[in-house]
Protein backbone atom coordinates (compact mmCIF):
# COMPACT_ATOMS: atom_id res chain seq x y z
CA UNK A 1 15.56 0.58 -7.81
CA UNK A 2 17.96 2.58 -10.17
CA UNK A 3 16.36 0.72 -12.80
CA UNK A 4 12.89 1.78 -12.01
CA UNK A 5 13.53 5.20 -11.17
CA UNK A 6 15.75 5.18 -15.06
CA UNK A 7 12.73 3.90 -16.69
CA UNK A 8 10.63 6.64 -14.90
CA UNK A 9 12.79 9.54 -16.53
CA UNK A 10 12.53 7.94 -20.06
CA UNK A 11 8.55 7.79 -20.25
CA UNK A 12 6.72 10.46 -22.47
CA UNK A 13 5.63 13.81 -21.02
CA UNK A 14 1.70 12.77 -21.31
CA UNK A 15 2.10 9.85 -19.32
CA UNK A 16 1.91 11.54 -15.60
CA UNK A 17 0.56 8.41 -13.31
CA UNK A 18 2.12 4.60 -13.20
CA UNK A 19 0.69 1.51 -11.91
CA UNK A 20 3.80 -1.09 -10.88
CA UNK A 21 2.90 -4.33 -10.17
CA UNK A 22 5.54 -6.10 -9.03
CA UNK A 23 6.69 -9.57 -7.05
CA UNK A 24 8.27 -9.25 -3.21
CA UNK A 25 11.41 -9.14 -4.67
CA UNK A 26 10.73 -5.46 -5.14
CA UNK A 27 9.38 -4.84 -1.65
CA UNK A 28 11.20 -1.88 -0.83
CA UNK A 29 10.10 1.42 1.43
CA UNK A 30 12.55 3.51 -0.74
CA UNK A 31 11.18 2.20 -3.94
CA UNK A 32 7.84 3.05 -2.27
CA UNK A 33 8.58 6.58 -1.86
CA UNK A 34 10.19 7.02 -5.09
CA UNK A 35 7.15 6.08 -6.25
CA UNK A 36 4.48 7.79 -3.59
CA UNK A 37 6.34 11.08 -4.35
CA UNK A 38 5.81 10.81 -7.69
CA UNK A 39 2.26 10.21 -7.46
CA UNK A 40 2.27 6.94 -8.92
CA UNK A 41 0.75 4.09 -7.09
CA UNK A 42 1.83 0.46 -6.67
CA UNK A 43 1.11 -3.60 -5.71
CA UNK A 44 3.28 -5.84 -4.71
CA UNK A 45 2.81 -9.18 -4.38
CA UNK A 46 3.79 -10.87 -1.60
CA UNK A 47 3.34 -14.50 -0.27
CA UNK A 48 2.13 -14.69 3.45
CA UNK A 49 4.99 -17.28 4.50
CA UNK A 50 7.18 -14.20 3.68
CA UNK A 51 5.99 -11.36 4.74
CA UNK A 52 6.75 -11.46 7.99
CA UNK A 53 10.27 -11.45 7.16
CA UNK A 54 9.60 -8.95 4.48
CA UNK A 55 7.95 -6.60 7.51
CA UNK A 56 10.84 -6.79 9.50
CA UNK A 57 13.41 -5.35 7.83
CA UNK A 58 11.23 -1.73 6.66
CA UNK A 59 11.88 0.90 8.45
CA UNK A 60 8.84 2.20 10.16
CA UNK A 61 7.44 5.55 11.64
CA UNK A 62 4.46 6.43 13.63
CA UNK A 63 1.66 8.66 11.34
CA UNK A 64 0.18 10.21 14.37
CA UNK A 65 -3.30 9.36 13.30
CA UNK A 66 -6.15 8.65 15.15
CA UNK A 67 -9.12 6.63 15.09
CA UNK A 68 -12.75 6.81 16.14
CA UNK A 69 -14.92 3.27 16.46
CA UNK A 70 -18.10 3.44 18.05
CA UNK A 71 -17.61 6.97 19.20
CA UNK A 72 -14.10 5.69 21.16
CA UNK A 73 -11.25 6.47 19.82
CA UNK A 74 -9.14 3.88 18.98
């Protein structure tokens, strides 16, 4: 991630959004908010035999949200 956030610092004033496309290898909630806060947006690809793995080591929160379908909230 150091690397990433390095090559962040070294890009030109003008540029002001990034798209990273990366492999699972970089699936990573801190490099997701390095990124999120910076308002630059992301893919990564990951191969379904994986992710569940992948899933369980992120650390997760609860957004709160909530969800109308049909009139019922969901």
């Amino acid at each position: 991630m150091e690397f990433i956030r390095q090559t962040l610092k070294t890009l030109p004033n003008k540029i002001t959004s990034v798209f990273l496309r990366a492999d699972s290898g970089f699936f990573n909630g801190a490099l997701f908010d390095l990124l999120e806060q910076n308002g630059h947006t992301y893919l990564v690809k990951v191969k379904l035999k994986n992710l569940k793995a992948l899933l369980k080591v992120q650390s997760w929160r609860t957004l709160g949200l909530q969800y109308k379908y049909g009139g019922e909230q969901v």
